[in-house]
Protein backbone atom coordinates (compact mmCIF):
# COMPACT_ATOMS: atom_id res chain seq x y z
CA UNK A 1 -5.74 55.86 -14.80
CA UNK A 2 -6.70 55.16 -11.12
CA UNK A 3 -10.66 54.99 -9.87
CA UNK A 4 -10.66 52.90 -6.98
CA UNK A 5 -9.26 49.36 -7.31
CA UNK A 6 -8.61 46.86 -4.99
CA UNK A 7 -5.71 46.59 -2.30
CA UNK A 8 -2.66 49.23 -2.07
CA UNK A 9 1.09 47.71 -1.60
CA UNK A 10 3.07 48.81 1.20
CA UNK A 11 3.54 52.60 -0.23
CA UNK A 12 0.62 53.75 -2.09
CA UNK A 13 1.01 52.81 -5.74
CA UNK A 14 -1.96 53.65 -8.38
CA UNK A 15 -3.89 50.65 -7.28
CA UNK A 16 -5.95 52.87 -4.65
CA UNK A 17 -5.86 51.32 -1.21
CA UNK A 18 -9.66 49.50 -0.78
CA UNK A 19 -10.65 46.49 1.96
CA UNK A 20 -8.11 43.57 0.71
CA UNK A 21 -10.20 41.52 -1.64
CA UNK A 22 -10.73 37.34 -0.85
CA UNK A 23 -8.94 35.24 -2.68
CA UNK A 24 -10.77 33.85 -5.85
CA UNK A 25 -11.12 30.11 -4.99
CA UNK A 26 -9.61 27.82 -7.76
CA UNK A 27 -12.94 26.95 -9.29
CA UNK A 28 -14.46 30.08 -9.88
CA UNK A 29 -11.14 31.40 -12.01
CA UNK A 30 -11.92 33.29 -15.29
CA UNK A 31 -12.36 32.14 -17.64
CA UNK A 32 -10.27 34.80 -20.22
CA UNK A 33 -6.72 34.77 -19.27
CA UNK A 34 -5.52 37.33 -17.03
CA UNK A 35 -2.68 38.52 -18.98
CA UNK A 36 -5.33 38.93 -21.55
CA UNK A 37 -7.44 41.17 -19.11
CA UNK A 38 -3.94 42.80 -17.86
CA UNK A 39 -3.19 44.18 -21.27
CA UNK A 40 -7.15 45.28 -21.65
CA UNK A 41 -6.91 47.15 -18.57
CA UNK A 42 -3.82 49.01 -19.61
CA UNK A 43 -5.12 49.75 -22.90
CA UNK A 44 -8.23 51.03 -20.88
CA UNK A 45 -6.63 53.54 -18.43
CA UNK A 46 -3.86 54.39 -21.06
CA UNK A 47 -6.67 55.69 -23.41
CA UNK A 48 -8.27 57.31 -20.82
CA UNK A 49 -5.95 60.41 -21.18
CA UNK A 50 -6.79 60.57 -25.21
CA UNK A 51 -10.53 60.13 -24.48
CA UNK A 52 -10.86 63.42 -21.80
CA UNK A 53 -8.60 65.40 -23.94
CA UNK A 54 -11.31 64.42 -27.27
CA UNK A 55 -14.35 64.95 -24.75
CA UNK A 56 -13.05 68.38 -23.60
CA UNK A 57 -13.27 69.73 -26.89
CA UNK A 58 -17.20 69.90 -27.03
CA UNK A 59 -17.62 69.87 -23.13
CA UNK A 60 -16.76 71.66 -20.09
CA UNK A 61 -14.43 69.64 -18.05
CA UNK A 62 -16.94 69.55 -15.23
CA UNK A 63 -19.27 67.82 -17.86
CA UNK A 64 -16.60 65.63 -19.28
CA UNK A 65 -15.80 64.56 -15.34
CA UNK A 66 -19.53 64.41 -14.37
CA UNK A 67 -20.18 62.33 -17.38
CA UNK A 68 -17.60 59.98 -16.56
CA UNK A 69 -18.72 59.29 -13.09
CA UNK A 70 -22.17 58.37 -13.85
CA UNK A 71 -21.72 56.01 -16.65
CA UNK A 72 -18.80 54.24 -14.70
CA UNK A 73 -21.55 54.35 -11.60
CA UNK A 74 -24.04 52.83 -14.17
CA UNK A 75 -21.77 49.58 -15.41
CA UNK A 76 -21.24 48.84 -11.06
CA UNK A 77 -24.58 49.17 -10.28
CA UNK A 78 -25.31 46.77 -13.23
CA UNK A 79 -22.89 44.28 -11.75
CA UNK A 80 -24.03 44.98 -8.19
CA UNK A 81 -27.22 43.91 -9.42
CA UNK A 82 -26.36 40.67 -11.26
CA UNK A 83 -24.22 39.92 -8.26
CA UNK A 84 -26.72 40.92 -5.90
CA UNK A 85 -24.63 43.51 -3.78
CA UNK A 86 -25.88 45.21 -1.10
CA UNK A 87 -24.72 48.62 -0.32
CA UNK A 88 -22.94 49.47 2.67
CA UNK A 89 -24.41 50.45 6.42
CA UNK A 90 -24.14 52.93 8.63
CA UNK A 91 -23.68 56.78 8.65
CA UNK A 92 -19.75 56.56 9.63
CA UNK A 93 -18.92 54.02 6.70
CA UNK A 94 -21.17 56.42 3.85
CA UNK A 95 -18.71 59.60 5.23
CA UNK A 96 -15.54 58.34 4.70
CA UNK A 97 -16.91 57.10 1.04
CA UNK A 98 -18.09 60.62 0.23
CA UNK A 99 -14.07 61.87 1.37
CA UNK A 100 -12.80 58.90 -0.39
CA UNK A 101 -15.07 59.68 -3.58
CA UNK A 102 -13.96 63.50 -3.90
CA UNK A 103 -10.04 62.39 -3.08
CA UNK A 104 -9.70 59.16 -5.35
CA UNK A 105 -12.49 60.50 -8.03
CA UNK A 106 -14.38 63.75 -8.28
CA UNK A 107 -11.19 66.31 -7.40
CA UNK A 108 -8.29 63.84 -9.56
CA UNK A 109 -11.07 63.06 -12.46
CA UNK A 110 -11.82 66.93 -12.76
CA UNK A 111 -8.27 68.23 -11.91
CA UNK A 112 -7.17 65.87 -14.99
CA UNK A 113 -9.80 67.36 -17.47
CA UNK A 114 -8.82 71.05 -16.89
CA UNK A 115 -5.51 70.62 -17.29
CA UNK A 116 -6.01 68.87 -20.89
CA UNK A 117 -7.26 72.06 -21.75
CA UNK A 118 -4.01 73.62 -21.88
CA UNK A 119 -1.34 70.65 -21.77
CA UNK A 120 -1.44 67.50 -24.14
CA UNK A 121 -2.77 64.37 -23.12
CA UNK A 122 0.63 62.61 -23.45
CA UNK A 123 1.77 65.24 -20.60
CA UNK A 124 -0.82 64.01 -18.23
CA UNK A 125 -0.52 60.08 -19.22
CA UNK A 126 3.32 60.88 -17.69
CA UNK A 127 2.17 63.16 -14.88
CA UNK A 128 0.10 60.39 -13.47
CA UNK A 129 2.43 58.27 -13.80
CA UNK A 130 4.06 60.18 -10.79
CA UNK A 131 1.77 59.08 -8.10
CA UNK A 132 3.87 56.07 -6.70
CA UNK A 133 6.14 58.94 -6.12
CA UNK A 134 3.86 61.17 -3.97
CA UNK A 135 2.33 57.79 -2.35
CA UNK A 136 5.99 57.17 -1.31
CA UNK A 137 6.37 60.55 0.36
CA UNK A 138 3.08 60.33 1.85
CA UNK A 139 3.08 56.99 3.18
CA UNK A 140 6.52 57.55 5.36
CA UNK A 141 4.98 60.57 7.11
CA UNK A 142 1.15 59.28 7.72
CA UNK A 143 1.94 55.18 7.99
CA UNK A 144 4.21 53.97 10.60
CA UNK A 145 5.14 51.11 9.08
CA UNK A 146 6.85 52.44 5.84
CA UNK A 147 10.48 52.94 6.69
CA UNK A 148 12.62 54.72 4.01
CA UNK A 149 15.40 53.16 2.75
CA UNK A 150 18.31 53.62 0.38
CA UNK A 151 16.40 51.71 -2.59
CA UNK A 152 13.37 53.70 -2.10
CA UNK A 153 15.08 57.05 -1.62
CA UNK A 154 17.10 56.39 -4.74
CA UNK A 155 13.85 55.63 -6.14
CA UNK A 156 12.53 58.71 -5.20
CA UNK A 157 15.11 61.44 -6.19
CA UNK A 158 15.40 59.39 -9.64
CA UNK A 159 11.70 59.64 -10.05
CA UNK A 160 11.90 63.20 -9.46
CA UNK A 161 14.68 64.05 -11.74
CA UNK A 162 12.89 61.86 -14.48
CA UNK A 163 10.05 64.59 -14.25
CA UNK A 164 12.32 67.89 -14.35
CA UNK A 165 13.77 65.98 -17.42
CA UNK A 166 9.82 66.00 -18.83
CA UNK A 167 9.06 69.06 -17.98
CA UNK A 168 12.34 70.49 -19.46
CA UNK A 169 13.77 72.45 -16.81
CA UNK A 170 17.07 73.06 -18.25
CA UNK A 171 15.20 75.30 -21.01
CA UNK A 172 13.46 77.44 -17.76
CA UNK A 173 10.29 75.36 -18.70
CA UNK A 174 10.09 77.60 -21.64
CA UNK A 175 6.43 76.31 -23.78
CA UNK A 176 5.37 74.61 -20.52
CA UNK A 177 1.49 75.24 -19.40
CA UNK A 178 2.07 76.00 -15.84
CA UNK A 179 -1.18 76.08 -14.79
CA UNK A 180 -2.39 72.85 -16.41
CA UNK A 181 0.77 71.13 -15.62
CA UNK A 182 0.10 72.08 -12.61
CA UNK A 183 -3.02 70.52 -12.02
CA UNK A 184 -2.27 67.34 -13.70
CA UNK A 185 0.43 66.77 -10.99
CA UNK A 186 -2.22 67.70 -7.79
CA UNK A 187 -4.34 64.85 -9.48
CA UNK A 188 -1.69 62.68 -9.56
CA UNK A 189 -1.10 63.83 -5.37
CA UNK A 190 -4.56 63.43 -4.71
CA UNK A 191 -4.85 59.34 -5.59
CA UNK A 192 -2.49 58.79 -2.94
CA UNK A 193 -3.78 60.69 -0.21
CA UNK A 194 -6.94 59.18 -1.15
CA UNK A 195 -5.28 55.76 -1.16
CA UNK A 196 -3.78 56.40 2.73
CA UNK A 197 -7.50 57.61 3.88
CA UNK A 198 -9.40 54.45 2.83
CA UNK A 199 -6.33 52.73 4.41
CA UNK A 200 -6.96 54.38 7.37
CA UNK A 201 -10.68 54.43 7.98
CA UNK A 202 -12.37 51.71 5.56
CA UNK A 203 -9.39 48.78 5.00
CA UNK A 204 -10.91 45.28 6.96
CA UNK A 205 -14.23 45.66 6.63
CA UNK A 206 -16.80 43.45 5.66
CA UNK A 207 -18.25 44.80 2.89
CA UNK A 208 -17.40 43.73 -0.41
CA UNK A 209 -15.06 45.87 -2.73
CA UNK A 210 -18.19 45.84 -5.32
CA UNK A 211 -20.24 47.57 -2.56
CA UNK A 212 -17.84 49.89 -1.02
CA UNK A 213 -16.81 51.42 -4.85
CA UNK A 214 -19.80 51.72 -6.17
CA UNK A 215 -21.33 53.98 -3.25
CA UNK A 216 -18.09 55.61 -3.87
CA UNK A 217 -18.30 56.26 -7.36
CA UNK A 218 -22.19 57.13 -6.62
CA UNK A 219 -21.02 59.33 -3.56
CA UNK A 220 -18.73 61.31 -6.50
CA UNK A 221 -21.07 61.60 -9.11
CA UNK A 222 -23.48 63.57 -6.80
CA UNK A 223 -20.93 65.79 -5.78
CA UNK A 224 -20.29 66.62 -8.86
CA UNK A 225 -24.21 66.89 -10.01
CA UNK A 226 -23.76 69.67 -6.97
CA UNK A 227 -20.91 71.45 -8.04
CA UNK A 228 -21.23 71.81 -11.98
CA UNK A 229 -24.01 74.10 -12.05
CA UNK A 230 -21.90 76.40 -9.84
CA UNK A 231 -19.43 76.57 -12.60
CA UNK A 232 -21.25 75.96 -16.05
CA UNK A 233 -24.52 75.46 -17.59
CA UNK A 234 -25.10 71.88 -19.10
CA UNK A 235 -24.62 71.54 -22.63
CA UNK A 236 -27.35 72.88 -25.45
CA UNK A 237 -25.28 70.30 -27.82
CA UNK A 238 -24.29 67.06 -27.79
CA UNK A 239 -21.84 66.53 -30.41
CA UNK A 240 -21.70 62.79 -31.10
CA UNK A 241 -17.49 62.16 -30.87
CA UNK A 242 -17.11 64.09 -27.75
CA UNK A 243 -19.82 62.20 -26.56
CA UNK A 244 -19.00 58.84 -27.14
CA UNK A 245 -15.83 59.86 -25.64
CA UNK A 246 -17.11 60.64 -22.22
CA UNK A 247 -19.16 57.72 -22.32
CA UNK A 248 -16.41 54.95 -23.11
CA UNK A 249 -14.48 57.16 -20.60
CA UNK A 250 -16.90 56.23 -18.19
CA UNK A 251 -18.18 52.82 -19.19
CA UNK A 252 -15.08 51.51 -19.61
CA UNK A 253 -12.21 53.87 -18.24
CA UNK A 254 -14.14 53.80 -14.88
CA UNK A 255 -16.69 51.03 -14.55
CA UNK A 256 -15.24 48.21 -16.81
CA UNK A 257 -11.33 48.59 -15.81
CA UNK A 258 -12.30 48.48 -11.89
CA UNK A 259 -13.98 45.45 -12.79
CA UNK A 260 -11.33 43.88 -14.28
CA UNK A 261 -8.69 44.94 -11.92
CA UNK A 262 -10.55 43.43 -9.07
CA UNK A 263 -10.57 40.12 -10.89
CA UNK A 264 -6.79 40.61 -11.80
CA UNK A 265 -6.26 41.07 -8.12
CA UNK A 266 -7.96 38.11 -6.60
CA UNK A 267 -6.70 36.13 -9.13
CA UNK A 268 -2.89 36.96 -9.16
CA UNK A 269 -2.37 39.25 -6.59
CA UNK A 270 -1.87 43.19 -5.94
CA UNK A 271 1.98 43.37 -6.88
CA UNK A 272 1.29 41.68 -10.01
CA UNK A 273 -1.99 43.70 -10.43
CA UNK A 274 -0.11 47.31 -9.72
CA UNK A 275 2.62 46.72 -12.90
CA UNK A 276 -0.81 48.17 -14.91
CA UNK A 277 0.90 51.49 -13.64
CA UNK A 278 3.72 51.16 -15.56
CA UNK A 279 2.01 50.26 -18.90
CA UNK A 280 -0.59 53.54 -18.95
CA UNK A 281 1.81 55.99 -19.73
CA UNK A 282 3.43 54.56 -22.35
CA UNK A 283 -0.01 53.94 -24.06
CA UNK A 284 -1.14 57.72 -23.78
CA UNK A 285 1.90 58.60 -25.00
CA UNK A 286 1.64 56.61 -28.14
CA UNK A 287 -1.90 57.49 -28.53
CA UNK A 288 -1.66 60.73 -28.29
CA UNK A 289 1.19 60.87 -30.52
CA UNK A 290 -0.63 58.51 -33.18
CA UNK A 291 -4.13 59.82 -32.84
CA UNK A 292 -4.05 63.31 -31.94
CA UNK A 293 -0.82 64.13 -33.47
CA UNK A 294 0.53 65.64 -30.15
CA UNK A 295 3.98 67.09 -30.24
CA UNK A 296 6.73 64.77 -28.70
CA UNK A 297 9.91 65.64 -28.52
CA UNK A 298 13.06 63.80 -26.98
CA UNK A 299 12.71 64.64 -23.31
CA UNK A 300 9.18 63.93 -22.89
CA UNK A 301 9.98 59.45 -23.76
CA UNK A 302 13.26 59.90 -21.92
CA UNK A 303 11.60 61.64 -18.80
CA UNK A 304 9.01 59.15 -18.46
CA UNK A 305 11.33 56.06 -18.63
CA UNK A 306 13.10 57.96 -15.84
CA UNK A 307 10.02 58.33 -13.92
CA UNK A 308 8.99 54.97 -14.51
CA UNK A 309 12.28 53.50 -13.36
CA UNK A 310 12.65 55.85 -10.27
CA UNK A 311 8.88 54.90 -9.63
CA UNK A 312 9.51 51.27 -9.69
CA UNK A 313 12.46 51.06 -7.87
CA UNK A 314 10.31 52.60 -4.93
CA UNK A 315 7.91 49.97 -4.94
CA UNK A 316 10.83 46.98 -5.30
CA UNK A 317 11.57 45.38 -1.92
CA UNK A 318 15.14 45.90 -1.03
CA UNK A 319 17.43 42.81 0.00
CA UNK A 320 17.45 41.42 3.88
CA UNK A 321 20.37 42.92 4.97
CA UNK A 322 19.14 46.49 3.81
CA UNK A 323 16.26 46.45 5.87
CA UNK A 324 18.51 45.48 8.62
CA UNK A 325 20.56 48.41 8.31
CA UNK A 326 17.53 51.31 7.07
């Protein structure tokens, strides 16, 4: 699940468009393999989708989102403080955080947690999965220098049929949750409009990706200190499961996996990095299926292995001498 990592390729996959990160020199390489940290972060974000759907049992989704946001904004403001981070200046920069904060966290993060109200969590694992799809759209109407071709149109319309196949459309969506559904897929829209605004307004500057997401995150959490009291009182209980859930949700789902995608990024590069997309729903899917003994029946595997392909066939750079002729 996407917070706010590091660099976006040329159409807006879920690795949310951020300043490009410096290289990592050579000496100062991790020391835990990043294949090891790969599969950690996919494990992470794939989980993500069982943890708001165990959270949401005991807690309003506004809690379950608000809870998220501050102990994710916790864990960077522990590591802007080891590394000695300074926040970003000026007025200008601290606006288009707060706009990148509600698009990338605060509207996807609580759009995500009402809709596991009324859809599984394996549903929403696939729906996000859709955002390379939307970031395609998106990124040949609002940046110039994405040209549609053949590849990516094929991509496209496959990706698209791979969620009617999910959804079961042939059966009228008959059993389908429009309304959470619904939402699920707006989140999944909202990371890549989010991605082409940072793009737009915050990409080159000199701020550090450390600084610039954890105002971000920090930007989100208050708005959604503001908004959830407009919507629900805070919780009389804390029941201990749901809890923990919110805060590994946070901690880790949020702090610890932008963390480690940052590293994964200056270490082997954003097109290496962004393949995390294609692991997540295939983890939610089994965890849901394993843990919360969600309902899966044929189309929902088939539909996301559609998606996937459609989605990664998008983000594939077509040969010379179609470029020439797009």
């Amino acid at each position: 699940m996407s917070t706010a990592p590091p660099s976006a390729p040329r159409s807006a996959t879920p690795t949310p468009a951020a300043p490009s990160a410096p290289a990592a020199p050579a000496a100062r390489r991790a020391a835990l393999d990043w294949r090891i940290r790969f599969a950690v972060l996919a494990l992470i974000w794939g989980f993500s989708f069982l943890l708001i759907k165990v959270g949401t049992q005991a807690y309003a989704p506004f809690h379950v989102t608000f809870g998220r946001l501050l102990f994710g904004t916790a864990v960077l403001a522990v590591a802007m403080a080891v590394k000695r981070t300074a926040l970003p200046r000026g007025a200008r920069t601290w606006g288009h955080l707060a706009v990148a904060g509600f698009l990338l966290n605060a509207l996807p993060f609580s759009l995500f947690a009402y809709a596991e109200l009324t859809i599984p969590s394996t549903l929403a694992g696939i729906c996000n999965a859709t955002s390379p799809l939307w970031g395609m759209i998106l990124s040949l109407v609002a940046l110039s220098e994405d040209r549609p071709t053949r590849r990516r149109v094929a991509g496209l319309g496959i990706g698209f049929l791979g969620v009617l196949t999910v959804l079961g459309a042939w059966q009228g969506f008959s059993g389908l949750d429009v309304t959470g559904t619904a939402m699920a897929l707006l989140a999944s829209l909202s990371y890549p409009v989010g991605w082409i605004y940072v793009r737009r307004t915050l990409a080159g500057r000199g701020e550090s990706h450390l600084s610039l997401t954890g105002a971000q995150l920090f930007l989100a959490t208050l708005q959604l200190a503001a908004v959830t009291p407009l919507f629900t009182s805070w919780p009389q209980e804390f029941p201990v499961l749901p809890l923990l859930a919110v805060v590994a949700l946070g901690a880790l789902g949020t702090g610890l996996a932008v963390l480690l995608q940052y590293g994964i990024v200056a270490e082997v590069g954003p097109t290496t990095a962004q393949m995390v997309t294609y692991f997540i729903p295939v983890i939610a899917t089994a965890a849901g299926v394993t843990l919360l003994d969600e309902r899966l029946t044929w189309n929902t595997p088939v539909g996301a292995l559609i998606v996937l392909a459609g989605a990664a066939l998008t983000q594939s750079r077509a040969p010379r001498t179609e470029r020439s002729q797009a």
